[in-house]
Protein backbone atom coordinates (compact mmCIF):
# COMPACT_ATOMS: atom_id res chain seq x y z
CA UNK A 1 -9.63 44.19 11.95
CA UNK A 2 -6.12 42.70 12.79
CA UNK A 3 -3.75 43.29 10.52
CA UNK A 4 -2.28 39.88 8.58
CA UNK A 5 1.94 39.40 9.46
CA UNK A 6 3.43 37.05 7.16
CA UNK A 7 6.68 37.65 8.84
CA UNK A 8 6.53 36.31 12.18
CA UNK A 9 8.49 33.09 10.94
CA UNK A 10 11.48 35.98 10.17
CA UNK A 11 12.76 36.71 14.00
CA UNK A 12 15.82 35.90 14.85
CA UNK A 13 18.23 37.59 17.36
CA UNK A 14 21.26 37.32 15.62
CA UNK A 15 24.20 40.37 16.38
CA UNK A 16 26.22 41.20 13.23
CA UNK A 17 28.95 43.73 15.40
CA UNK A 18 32.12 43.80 13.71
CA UNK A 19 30.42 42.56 10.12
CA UNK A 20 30.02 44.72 7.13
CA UNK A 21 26.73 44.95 5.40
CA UNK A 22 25.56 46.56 1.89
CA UNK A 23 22.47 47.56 0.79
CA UNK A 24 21.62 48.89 -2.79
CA UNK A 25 18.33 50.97 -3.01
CA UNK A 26 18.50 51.86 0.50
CA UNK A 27 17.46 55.52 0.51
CA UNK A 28 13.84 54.79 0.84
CA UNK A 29 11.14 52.32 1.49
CA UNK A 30 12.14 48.32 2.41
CA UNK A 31 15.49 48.92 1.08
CA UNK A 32 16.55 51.81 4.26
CA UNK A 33 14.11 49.35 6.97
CA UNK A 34 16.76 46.79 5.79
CA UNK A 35 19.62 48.80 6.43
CA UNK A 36 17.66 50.10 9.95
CA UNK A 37 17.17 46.32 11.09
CA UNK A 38 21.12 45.74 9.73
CA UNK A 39 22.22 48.89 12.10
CA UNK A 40 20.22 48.02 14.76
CA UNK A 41 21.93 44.38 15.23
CA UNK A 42 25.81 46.33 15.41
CA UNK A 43 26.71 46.35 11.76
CA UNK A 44 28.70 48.67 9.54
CA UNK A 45 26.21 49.43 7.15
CA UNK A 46 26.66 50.62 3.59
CA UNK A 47 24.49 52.38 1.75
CA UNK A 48 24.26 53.07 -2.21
CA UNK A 49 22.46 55.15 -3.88
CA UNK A 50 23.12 57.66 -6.95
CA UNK A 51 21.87 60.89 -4.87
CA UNK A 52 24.26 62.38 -2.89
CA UNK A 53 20.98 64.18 -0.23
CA UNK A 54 18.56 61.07 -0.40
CA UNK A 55 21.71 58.95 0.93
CA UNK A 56 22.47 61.90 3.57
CA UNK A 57 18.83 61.77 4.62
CA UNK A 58 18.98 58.11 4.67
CA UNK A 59 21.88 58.52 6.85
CA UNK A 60 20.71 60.56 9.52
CA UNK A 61 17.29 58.53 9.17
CA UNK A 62 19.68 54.96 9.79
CA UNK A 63 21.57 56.71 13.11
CA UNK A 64 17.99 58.12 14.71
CA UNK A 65 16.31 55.00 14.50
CA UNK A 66 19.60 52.37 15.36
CA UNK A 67 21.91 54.39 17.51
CA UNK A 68 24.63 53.63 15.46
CA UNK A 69 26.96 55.82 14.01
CA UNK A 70 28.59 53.23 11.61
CA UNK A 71 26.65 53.71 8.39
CA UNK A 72 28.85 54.57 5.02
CA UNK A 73 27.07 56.30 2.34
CA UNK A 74 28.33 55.76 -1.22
CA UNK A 75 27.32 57.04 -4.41
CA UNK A 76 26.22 54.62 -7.24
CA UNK A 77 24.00 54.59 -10.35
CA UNK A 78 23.31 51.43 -12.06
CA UNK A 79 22.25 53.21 -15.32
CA UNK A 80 25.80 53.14 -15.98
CA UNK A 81 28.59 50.23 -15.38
CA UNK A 82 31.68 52.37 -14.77
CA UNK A 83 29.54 54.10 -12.01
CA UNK A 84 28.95 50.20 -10.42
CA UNK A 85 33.05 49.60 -11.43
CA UNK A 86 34.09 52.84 -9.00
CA UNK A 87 31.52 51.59 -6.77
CA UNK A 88 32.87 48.30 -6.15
CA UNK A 89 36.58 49.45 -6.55
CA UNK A 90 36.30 52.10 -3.74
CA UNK A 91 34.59 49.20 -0.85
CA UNK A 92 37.35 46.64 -1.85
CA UNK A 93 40.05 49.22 -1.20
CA UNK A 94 38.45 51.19 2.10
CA UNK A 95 36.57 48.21 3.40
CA UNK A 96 38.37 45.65 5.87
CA UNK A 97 35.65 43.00 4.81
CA UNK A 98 32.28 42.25 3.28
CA UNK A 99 30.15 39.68 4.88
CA UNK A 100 26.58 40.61 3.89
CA UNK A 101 25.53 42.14 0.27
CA UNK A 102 21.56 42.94 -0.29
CA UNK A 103 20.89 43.75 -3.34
CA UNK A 104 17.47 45.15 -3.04
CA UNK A 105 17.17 47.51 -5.94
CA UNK A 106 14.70 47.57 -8.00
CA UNK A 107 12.90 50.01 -10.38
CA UNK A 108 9.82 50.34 -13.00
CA UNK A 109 8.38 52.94 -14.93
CA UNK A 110 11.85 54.03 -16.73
CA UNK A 111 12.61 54.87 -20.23
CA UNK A 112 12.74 52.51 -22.82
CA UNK A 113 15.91 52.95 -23.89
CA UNK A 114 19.72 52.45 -24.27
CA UNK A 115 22.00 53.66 -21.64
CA UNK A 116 25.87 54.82 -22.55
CA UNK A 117 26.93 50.83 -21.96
CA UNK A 118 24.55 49.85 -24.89
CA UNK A 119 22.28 48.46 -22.06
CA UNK A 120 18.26 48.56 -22.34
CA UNK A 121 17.54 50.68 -18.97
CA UNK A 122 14.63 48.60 -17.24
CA UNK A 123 17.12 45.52 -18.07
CA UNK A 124 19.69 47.45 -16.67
CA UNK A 125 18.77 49.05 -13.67
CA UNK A 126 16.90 45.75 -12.02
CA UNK A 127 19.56 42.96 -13.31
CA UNK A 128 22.74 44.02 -15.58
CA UNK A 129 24.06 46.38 -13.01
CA UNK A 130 23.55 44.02 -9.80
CA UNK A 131 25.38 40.95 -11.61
CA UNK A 132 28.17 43.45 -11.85
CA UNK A 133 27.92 44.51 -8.74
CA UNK A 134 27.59 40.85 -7.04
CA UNK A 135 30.12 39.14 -9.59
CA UNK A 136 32.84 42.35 -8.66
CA UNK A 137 32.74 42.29 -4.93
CA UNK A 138 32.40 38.31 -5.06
CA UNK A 139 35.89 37.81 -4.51
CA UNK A 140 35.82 40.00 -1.21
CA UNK A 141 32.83 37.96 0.23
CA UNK A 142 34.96 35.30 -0.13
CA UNK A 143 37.62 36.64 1.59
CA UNK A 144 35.43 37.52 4.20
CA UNK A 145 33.54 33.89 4.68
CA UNK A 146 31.06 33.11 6.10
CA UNK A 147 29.19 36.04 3.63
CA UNK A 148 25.63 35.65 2.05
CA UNK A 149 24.41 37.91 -0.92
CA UNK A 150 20.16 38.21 -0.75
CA UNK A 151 18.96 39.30 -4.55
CA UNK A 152 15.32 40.77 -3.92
CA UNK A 153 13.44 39.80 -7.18
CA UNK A 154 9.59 39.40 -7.40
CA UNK A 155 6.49 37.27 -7.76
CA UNK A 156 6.79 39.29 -11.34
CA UNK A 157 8.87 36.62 -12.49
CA UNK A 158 6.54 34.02 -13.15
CA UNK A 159 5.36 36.56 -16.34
CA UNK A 160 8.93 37.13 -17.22
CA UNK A 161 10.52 35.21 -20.34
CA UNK A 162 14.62 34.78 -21.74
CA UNK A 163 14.93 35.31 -24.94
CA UNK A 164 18.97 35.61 -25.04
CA UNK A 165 18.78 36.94 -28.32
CA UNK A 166 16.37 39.72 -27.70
CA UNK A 167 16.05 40.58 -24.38
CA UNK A 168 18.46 43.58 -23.88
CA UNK A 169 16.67 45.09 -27.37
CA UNK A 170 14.56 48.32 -26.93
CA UNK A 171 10.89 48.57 -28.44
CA UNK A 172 10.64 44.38 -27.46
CA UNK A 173 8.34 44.25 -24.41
CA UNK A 174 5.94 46.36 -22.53
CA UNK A 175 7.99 48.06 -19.53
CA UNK A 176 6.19 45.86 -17.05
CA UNK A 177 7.77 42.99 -19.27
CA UNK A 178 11.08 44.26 -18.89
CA UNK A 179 10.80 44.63 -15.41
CA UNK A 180 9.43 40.60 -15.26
CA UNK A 181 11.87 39.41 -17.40
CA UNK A 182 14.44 41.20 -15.30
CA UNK A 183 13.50 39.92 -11.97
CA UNK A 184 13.81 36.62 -13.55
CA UNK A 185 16.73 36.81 -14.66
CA UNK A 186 18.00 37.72 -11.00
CA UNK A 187 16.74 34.21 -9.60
CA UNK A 188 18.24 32.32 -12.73
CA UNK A 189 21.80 34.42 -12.01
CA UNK A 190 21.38 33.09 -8.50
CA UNK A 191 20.21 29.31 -8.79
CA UNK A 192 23.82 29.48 -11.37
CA UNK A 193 26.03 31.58 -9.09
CA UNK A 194 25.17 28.74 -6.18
CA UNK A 195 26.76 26.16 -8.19
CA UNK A 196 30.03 28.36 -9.79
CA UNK A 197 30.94 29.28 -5.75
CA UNK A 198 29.68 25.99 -3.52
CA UNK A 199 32.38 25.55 -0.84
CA UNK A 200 33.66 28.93 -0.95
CA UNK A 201 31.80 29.81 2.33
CA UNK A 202 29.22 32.17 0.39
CA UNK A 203 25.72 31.26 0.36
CA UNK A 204 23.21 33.14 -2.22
CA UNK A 205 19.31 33.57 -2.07
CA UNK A 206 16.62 35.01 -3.76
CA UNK A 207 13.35 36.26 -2.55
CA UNK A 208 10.28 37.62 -3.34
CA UNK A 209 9.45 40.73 -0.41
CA UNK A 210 5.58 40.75 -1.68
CA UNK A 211 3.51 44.22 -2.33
CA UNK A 212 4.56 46.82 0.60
CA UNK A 213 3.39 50.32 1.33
CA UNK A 214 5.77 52.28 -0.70
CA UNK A 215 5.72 54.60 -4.14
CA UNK A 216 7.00 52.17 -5.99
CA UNK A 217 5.28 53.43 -9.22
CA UNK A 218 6.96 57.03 -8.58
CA UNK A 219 8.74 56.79 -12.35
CA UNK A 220 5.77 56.55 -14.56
CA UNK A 221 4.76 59.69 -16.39
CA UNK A 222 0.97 58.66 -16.19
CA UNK A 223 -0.49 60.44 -13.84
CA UNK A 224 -3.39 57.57 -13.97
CA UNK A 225 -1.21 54.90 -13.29
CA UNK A 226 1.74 56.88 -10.77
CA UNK A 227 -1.46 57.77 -8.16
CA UNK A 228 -3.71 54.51 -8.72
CA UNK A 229 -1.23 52.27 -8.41
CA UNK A 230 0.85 54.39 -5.31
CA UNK A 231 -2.25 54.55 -3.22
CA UNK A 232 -3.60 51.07 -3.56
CA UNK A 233 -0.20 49.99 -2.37
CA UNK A 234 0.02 52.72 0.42
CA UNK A 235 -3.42 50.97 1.12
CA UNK A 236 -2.76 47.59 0.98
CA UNK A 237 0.47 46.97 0.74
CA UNK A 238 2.42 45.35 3.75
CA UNK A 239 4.41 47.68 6.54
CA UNK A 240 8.23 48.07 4.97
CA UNK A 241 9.48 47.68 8.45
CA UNK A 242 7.91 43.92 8.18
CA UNK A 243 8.70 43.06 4.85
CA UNK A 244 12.49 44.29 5.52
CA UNK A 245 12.96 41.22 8.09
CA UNK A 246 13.06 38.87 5.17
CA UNK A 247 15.52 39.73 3.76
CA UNK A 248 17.60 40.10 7.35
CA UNK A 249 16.31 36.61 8.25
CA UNK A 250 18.19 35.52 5.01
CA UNK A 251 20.70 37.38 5.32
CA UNK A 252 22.21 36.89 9.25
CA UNK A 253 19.66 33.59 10.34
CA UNK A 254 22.42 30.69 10.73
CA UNK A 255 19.32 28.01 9.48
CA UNK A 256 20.23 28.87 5.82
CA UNK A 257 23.56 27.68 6.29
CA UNK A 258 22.96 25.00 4.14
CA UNK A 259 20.19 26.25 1.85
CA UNK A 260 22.16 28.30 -0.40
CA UNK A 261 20.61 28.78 -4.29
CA UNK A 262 16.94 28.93 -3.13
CA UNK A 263 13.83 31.19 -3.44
CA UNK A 264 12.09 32.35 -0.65
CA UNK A 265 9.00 34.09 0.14
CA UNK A 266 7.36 34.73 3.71
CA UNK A 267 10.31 33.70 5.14
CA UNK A 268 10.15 29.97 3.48
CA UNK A 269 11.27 28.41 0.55
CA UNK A 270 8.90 28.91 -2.08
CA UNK A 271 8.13 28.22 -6.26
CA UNK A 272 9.93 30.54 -8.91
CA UNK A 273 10.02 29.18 -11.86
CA UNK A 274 11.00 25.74 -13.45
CA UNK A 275 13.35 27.97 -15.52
CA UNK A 276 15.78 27.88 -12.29
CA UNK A 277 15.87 24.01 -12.68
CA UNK A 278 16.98 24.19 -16.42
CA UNK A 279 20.62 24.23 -15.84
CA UNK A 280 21.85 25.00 -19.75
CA UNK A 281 19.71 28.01 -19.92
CA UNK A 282 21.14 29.50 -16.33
CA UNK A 283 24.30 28.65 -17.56
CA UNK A 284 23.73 30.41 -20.68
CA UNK A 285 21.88 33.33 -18.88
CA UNK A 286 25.41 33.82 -16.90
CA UNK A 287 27.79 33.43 -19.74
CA UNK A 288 25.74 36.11 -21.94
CA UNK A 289 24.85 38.13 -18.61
CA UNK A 290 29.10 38.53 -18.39
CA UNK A 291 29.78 39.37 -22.05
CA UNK A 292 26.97 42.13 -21.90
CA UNK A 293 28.73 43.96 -18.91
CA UNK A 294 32.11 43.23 -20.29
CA UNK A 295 33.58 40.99 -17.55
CA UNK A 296 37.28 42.32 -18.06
CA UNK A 297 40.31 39.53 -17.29
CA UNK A 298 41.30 40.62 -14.43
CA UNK A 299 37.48 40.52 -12.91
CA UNK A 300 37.35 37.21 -14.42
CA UNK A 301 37.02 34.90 -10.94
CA UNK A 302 34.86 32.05 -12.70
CA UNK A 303 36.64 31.62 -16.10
CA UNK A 304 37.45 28.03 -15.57
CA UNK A 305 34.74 27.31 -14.16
């Protein structure tokens, strides 16, 4: 039986030699098949990860399969803010430019607790640490325009919920709720970052990749649910090397020129959430967002907006 591509919409031909392109999560599964596809069309890729011999692997993994030598690896943990602070502090200073940030990480099955930044992990790890990361390096995009920043959320979000008063607290939600409400909260950051940096010559998308072969489950203790859910996915799931060209089609394809702030899925523009329409509660999601990771003055590129 032939095997269903929902990606064929996705080609594109597009060269990216002499641009600079980041990837988060990139070690492993769609997140290092993005950074193959990136490498493979002349890039300088990036990749971050918090372990130093998955992102050496990843490496050599990234040269076999591209032929280029121009991949960067770069430690980074989002469990902790001054990790993603270093992070973005080292590429501004070694980096001649920035023109494509893919923030693709994205993690379930952690601890349900507080990290050292007073952070709930799940919260942390899927949405606190990539606003810092996106709202740091914004100002080097922008330097570097044309640039476009892909967030990689889910179809998750449609059971997620805000509830700015609660939704950092431990104890509050199952960890599949956490991870929801997270991976809303990455489209919301994204339908309000489109409207704080229109006309600066950076465009910003979200996307859902879908279910792909992968061990995505690999953090749960449960034995039950690590191998039931891994192997139906490994089963059914759709080849990472297909579901990667999503996110490259958003991220290099000159059609979205004009179609920054939208959700796509299958390579189209698709439904979120009616939450992304409600323009006080983005704006509130992105004011709190910024006092939670401590936006310092001198970070501060949006305070009058």
């Amino acid at each position: 039986m032939a095997v269903r591509d929902d990606f064929t919409d996705c080609e594109t031909s597009a060269r990216l030699d002499g641009k600079v392109a980041l990837v988060t999560g990139a070690t492993a599964g769609t997140g290092l098949e993005i950074a193959k596809n990136l490498a493979r069309r002349g890039a300088k890729v990036i990749i971050a990860s918090r372990n130093p011999k998955k992102l050496d692997d990843a490496r050599r993994t990234i040269i076999e399969s591209s032929g280029n030598r121009n991949v960067v690896t770069r430690q980074m943990d989002l469990e902790s803010l001054s990790s993603v602070r270093r992070f973005a502090d080292t590429t501004m200073k070694t980096e001649p430019r920035l023109d494509i940030l893919i923030n693709n990480i994205g993690a379930i099955g952690l601890e349900d607790r507080m990290t050292e930044d007073g952070l709930q992990l799940m919260m942390q790890v899927n949405y606190f640490g990539t606003f810092l990361l996106t709202y740091l390096l914004f100002p080097m995009l922008r330097a570097s325009a044309p640039a476009r920043i892909v967030n990689v959320s889910s179809l998750a979000l449609i059971l997620g919920t805000i509830d700015l008063d609660n939704w950092n607290d431990v104890g509050k939600y199952s960890n599949f709720g956490y991870y929801c409400n997270a991976k809303l909260a990455d489209v919301l950051f994204t339908a309000e970052m489109e409207k704080r940096i229109r006309g600066t010559g950076v465009s910003v998308y979200s996307m859902d990749p879908g279910l792909g072969k992968s061990e995505f489950f690999r953090n749960f203790e449960n034995d039950i649910i690590r191998n039931g859910f891994n192997t139906a996915l490994l089963l059914f799931g759709r080849p990472l090397h297909r579901v990667a060209t999503m996110a490259v089609f958003l991220a290099v394809d000159p059609k979205f020129d004009s179609e920054s702030g939208k959700h796509y899925r299958d390579c189209h523009e698709f439904y979120s959430s009616w939450y992304a329409n409600d323009t006080v509660l983005t704006g509130n999601v992105w004011k709190e967002t910024k006092r939670l990771v401590r936006i310092a003055r001198e970070e501060d590129w949006d305070a009058f907006y």
